[in-house]
PDB file of N, CA and C in Angstrom:
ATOM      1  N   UNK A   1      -2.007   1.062  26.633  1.00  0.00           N
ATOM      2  CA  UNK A   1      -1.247  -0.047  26.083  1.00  0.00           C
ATOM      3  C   UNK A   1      -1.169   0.112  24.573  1.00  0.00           C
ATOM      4  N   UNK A   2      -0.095   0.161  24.017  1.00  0.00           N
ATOM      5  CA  UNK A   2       0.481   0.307  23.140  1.00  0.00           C
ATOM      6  C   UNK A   2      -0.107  -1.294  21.926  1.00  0.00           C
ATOM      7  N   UNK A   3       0.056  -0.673  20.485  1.00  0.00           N
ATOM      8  CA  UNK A   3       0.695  -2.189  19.926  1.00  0.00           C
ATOM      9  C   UNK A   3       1.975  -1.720  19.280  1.00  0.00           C
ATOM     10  N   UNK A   4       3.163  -3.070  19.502  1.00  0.00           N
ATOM     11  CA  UNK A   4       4.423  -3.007  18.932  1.00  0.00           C
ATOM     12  C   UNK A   4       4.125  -3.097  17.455  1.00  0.00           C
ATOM     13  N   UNK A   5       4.840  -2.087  16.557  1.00  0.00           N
ATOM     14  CA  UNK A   5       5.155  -2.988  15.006  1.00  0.00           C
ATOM     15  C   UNK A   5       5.908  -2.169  14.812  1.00  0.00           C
ATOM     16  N   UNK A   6       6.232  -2.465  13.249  1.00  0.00           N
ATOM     17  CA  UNK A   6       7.710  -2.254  12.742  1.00  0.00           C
ATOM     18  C   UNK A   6       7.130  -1.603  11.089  1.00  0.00           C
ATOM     19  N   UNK A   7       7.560  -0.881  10.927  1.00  0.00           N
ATOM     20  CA  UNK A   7       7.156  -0.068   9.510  1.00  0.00           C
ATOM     21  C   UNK A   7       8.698  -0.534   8.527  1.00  0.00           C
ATOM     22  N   UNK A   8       8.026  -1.081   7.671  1.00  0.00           N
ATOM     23  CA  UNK A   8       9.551  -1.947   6.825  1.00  0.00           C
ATOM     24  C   UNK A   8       8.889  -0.771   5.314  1.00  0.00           C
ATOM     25  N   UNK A   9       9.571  -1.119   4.608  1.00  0.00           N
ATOM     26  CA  UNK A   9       9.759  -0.063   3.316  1.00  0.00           C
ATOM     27  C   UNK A   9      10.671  -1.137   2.332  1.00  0.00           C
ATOM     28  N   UNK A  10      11.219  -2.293   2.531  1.00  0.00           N
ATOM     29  CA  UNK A  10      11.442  -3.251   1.920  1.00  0.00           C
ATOM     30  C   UNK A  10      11.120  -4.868   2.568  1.00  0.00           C
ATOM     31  N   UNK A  11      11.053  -5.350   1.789  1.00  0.00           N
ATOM     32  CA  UNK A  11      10.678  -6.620   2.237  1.00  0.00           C
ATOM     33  C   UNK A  11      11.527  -8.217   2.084  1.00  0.00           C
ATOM     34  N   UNK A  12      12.414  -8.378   3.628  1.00  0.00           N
ATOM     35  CA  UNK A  12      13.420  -8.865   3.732  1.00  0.00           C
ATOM     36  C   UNK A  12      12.711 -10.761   3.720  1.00  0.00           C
ATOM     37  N   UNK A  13      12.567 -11.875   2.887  1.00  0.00           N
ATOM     38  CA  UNK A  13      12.484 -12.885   3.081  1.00  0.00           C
ATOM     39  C   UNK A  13      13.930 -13.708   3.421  1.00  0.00           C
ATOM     40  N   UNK A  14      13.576 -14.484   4.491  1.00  0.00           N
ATOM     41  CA  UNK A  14      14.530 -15.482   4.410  1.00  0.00           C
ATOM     42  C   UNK A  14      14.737 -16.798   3.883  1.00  0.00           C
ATOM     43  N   UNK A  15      14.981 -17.675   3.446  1.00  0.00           N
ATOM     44  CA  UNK A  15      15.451 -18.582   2.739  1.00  0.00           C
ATOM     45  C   UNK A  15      14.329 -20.075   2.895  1.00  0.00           C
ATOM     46  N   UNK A  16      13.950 -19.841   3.645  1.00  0.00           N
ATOM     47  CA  UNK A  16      12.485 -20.840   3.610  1.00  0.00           C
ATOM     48  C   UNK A  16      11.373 -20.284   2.927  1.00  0.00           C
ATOM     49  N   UNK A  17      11.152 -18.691   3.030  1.00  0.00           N
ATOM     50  CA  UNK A  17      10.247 -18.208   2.175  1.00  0.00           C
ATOM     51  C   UNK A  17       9.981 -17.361   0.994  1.00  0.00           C
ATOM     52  N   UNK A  18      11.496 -17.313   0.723  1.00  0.00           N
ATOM     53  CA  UNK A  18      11.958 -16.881  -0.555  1.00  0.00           C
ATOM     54  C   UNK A  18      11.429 -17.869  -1.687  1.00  0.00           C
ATOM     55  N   UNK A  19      10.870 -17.062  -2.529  1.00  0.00           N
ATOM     56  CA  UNK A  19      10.152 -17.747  -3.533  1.00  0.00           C
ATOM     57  C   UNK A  19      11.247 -18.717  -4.641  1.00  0.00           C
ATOM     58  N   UNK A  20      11.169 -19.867  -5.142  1.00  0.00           N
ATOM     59  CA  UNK A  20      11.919 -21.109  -5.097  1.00  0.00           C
ATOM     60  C   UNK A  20      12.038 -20.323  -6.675  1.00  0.00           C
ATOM     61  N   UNK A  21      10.902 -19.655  -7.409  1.00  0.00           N
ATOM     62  CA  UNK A  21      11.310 -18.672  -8.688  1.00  0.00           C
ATOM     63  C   UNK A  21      10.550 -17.605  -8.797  1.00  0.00           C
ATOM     64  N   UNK A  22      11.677 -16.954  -9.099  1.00  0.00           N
ATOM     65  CA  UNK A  22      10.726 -15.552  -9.719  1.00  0.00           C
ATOM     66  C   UNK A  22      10.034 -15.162 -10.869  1.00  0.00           C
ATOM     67  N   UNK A  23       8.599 -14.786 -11.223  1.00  0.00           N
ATOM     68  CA  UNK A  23       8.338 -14.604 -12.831  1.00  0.00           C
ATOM     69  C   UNK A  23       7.807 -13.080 -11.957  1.00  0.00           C
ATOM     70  N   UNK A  24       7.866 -12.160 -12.918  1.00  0.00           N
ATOM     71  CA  UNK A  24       7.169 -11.039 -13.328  1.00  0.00           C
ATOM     72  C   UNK A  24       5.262 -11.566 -13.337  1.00  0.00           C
ATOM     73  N   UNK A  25       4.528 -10.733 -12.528  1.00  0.00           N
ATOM     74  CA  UNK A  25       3.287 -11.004 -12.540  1.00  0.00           C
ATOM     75  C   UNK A  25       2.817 -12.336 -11.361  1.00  0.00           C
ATOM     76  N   UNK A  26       3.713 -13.455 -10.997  1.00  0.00           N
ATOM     77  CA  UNK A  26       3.400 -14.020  -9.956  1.00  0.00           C
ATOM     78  C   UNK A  26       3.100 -13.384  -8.555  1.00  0.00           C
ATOM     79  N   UNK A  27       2.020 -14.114  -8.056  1.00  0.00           N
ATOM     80  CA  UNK A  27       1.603 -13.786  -6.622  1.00  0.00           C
ATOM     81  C   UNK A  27       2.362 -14.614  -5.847  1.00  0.00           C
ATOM     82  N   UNK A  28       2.434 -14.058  -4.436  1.00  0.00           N
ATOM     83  CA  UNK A  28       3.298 -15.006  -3.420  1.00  0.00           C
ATOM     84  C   UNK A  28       2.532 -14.642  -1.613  1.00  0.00           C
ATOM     85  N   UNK A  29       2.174 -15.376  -1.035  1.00  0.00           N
ATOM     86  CA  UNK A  29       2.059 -15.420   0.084  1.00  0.00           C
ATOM     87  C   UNK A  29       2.974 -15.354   1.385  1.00  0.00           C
ATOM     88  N   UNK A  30       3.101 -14.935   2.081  1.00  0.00           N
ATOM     89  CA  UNK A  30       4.361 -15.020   3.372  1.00  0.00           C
ATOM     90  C   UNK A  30       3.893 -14.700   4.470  1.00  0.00           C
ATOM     91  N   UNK A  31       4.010 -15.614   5.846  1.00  0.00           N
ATOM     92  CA  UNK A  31       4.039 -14.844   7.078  1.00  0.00           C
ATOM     93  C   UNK A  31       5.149 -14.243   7.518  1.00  0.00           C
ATOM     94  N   UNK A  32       5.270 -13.137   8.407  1.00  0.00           N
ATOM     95  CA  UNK A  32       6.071 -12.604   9.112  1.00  0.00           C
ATOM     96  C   UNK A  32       6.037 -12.761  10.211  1.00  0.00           C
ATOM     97  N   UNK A  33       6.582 -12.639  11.303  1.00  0.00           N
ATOM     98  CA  UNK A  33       6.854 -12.748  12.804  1.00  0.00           C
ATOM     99  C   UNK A  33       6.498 -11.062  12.832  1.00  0.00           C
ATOM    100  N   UNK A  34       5.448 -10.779  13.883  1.00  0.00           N
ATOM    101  CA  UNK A  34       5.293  -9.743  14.819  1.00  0.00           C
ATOM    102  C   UNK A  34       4.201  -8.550  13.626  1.00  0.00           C
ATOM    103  N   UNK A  35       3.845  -7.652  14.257  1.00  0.00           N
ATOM    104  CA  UNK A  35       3.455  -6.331  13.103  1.00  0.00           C
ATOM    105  C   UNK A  35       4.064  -5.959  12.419  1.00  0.00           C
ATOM    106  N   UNK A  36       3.920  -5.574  11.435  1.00  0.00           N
ATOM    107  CA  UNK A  36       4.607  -5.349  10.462  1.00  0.00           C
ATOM    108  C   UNK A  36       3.566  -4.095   9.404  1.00  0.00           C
ATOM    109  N   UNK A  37       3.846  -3.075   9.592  1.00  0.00           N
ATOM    110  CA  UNK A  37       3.232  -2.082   8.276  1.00  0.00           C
ATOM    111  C   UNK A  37       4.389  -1.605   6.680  1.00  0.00           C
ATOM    112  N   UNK A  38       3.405  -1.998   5.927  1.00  0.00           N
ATOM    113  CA  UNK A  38       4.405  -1.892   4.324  1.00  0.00           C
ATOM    114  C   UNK A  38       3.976  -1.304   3.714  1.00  0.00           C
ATOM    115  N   UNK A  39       4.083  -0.369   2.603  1.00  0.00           N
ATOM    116  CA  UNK A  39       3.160   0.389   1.722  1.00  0.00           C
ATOM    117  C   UNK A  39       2.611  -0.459   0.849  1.00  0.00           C
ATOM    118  N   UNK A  40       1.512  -0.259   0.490  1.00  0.00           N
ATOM    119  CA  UNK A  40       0.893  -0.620   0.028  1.00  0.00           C
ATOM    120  C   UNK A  40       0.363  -0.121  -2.025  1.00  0.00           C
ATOM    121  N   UNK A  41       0.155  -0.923  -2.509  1.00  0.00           N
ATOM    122  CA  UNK A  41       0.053  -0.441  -3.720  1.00  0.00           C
ATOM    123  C   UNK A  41       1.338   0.097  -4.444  1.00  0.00           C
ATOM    124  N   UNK A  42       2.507   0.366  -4.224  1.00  0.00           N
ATOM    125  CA  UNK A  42       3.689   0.823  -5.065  1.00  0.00           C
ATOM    126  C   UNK A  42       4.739  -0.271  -4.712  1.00  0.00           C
ATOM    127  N   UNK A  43       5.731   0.178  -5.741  1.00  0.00           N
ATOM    128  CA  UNK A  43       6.892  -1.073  -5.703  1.00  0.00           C
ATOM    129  C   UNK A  43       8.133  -0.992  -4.521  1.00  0.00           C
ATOM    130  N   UNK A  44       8.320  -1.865  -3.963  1.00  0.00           N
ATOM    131  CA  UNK A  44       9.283  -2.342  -2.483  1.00  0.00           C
ATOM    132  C   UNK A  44      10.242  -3.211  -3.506  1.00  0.00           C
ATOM    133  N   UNK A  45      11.571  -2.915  -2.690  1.00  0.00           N
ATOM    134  CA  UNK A  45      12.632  -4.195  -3.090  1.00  0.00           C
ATOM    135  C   UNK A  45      12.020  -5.732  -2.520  1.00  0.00           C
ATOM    136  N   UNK A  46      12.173  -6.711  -3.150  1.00  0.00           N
ATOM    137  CA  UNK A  46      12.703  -7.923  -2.421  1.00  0.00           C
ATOM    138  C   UNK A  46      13.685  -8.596  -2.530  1.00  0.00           C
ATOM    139  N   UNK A  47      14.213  -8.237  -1.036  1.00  0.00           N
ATOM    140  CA  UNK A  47      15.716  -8.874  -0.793  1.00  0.00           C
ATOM    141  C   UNK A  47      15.731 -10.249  -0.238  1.00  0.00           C
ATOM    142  N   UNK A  48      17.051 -10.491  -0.078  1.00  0.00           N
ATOM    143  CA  UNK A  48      16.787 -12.184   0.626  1.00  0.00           C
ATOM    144  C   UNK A  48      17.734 -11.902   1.498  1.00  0.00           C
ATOM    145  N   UNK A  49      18.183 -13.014   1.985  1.00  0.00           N
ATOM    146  CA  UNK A  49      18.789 -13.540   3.729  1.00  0.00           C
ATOM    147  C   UNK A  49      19.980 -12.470   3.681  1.00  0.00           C
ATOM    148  N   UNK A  50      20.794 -12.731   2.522  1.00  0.00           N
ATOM    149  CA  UNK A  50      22.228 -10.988   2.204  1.00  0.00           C
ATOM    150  C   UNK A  50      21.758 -10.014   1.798  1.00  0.00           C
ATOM    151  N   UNK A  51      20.401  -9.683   1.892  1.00  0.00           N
ATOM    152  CA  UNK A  51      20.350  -8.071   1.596  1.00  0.00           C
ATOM    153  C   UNK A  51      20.584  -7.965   0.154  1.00  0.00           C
ATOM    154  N   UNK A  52      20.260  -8.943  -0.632  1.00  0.00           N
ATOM    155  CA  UNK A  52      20.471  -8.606  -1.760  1.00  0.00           C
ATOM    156  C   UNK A  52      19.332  -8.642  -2.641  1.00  0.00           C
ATOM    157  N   UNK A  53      18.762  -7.834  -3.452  1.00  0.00           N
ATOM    158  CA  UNK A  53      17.652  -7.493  -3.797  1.00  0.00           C
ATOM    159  C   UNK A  53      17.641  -7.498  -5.335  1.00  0.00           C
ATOM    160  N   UNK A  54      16.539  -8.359  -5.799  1.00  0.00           N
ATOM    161  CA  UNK A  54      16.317  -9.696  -6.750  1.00  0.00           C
ATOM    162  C   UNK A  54      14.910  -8.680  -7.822  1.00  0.00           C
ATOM    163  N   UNK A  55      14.072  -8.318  -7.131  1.00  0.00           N
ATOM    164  CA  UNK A  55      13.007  -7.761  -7.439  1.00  0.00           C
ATOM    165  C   UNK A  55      12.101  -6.686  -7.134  1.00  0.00           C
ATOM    166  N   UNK A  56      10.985  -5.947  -7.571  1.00  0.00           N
ATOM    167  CA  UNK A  56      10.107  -4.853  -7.044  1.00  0.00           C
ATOM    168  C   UNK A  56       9.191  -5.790  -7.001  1.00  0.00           C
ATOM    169  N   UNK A  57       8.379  -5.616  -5.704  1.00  0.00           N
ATOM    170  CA  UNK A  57       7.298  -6.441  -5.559  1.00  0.00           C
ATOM    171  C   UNK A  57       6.294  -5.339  -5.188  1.00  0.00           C
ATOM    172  N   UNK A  58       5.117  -5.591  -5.442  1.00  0.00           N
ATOM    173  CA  UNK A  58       3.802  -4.457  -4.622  1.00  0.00           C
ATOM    174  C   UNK A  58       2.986  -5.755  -3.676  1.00  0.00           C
ATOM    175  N   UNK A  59       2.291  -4.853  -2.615  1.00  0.00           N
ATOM    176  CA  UNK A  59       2.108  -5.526  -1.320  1.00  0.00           C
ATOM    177  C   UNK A  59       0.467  -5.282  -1.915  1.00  0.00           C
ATOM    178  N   UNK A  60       0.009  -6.484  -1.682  1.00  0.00           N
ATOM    179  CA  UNK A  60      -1.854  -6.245  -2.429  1.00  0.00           C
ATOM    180  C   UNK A  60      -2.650  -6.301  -1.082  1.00  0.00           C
ATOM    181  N   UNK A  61      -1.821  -7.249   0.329  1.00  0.00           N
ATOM    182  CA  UNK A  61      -2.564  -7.372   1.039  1.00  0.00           C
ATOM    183  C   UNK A  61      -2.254  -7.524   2.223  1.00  0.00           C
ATOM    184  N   UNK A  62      -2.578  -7.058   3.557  1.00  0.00           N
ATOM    185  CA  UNK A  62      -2.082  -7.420   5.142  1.00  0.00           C
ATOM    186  C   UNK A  62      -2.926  -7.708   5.519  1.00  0.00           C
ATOM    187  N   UNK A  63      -2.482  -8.612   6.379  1.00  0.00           N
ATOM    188  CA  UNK A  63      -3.225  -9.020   7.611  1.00  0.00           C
ATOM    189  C   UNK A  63      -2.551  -8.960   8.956  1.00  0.00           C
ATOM    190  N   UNK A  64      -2.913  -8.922  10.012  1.00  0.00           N
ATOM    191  CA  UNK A  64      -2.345  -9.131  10.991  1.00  0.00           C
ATOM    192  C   UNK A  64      -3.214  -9.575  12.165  1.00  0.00           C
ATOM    193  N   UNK A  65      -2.498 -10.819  12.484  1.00  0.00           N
ATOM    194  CA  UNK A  65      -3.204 -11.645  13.430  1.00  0.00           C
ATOM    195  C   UNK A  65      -2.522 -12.278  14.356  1.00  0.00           C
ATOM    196  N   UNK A  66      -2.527 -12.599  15.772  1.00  0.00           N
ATOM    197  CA  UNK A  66      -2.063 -13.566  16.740  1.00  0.00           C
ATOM    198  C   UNK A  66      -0.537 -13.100  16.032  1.00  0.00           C
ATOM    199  N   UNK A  67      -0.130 -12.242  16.383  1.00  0.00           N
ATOM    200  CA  UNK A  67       1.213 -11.744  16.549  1.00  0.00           C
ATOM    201  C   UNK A  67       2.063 -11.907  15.483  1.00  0.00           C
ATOM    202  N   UNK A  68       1.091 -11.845  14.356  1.00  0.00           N
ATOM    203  CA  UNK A  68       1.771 -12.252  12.690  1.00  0.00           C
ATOM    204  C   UNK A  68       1.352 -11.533  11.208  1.00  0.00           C
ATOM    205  N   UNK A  69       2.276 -11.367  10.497  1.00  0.00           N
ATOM    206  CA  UNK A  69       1.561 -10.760   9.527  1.00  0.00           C
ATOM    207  C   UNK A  69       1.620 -11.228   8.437  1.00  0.00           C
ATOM    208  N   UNK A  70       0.652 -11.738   7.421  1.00  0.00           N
ATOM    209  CA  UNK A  70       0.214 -12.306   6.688  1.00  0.00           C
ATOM    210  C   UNK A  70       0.336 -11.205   5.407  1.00  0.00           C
ATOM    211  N   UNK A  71       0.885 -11.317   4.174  1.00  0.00           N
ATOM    212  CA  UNK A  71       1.166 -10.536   3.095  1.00  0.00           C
ATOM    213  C   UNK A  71       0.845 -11.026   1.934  1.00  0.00           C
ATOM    214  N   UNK A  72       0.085 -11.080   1.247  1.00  0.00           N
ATOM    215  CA  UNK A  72       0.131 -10.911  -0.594  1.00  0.00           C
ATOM    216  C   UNK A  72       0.395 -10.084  -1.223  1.00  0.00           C
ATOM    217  N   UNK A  73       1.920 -10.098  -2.190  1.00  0.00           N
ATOM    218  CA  UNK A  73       2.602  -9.841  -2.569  1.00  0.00           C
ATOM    219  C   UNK A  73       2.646 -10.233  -4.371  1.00  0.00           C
ATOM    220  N   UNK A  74       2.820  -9.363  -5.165  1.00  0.00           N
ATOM    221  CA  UNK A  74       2.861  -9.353  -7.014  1.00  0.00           C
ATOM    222  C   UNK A  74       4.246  -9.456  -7.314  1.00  0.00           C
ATOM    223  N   UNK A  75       5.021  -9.951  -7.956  1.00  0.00           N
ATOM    224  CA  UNK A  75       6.090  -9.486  -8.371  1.00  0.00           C
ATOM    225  C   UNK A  75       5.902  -8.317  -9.671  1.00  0.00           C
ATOM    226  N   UNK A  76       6.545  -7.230  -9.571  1.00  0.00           N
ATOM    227  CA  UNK A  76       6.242  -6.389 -10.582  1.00  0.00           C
ATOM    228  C   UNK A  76       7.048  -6.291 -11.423  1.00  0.00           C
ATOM    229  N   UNK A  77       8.708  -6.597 -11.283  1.00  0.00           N
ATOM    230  CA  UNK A  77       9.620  -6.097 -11.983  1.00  0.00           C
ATOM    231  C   UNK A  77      11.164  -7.390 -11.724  1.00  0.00           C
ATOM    232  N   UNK A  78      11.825  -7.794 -12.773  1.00  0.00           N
ATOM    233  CA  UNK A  78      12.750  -8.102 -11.995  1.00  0.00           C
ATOM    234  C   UNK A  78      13.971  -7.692 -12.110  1.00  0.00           C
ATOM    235  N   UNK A  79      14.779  -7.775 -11.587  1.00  0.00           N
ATOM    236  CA  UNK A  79      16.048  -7.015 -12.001  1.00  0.00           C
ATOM    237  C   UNK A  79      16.776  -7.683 -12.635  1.00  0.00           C
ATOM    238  N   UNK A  80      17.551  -6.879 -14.022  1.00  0.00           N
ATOM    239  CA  UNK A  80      18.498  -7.892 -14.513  1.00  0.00           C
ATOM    240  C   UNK A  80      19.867  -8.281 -13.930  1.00  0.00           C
ATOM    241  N   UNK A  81      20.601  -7.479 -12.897  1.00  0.00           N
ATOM    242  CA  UNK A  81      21.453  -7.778 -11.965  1.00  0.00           C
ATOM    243  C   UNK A  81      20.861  -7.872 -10.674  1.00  0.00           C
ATOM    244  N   UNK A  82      20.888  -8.222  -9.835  1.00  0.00           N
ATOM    245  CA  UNK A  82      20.878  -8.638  -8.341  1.00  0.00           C
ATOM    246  C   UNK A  82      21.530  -7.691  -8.032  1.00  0.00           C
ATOM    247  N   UNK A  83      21.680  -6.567  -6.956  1.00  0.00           N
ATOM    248  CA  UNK A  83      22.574  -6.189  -6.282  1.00  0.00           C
ATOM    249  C   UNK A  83      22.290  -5.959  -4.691  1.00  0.00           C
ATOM    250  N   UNK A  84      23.139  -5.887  -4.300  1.00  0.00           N
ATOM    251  CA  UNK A  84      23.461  -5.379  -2.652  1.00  0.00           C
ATOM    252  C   UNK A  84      22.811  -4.045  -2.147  1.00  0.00           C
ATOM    253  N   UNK A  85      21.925  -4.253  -1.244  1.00  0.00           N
ATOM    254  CA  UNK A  85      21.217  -2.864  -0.712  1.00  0.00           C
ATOM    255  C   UNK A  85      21.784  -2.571   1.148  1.00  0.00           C
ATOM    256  N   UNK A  86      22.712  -3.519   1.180  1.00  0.00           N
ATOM    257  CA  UNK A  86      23.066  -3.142   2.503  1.00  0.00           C
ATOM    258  C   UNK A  86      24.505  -4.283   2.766  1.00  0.00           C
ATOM    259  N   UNK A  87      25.300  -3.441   3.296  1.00  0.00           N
ATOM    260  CA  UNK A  87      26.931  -4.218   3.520  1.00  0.00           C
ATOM    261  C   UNK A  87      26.732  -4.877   4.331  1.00  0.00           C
TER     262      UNK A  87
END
């Protein structure tokens, strides 16, 4: 028996857990639905609900529990344009 997960390389929030602001150096918490593996220690986009990607965030921490994954997350960088990482 297997476990299901999903290896992401960016980190897609949707609109309930999209952070309400972004600063450079803030921490942020999030669950995910299901497994989930992210790299760890280097910078990931964070995009929101359009795929549009706001910031580099580094992943400080996983968890995974009862079919969920639990993330602490840095903002490292932000972008001065927003752009589109997927049509």
């Amino acid at each position: 028996m297997g476990m299901p997960c999903q290896v992401n390389s960016i980190l897609k929030l949707g609109r309930d857990q999209y952070p309400a602001m972004l600063e450079q150096g803030a921490q942020h918490q999030v669950t995910k639905s299901g497994y989930r593996i992210l790299p760890m220690d280097v910078p990931l986009a964070l995009v929101n609900d359009d795929w549009v990607a706001h910031a580099d965030i580094v992943v400080r921490r996983l968890q995974w529990e009862a079919g969920q994954t639990t993330l602490w997350f840095e903002v490292q960088r932000l972008y001065p344009t927003p752009f589109p990482v997927k049509e």
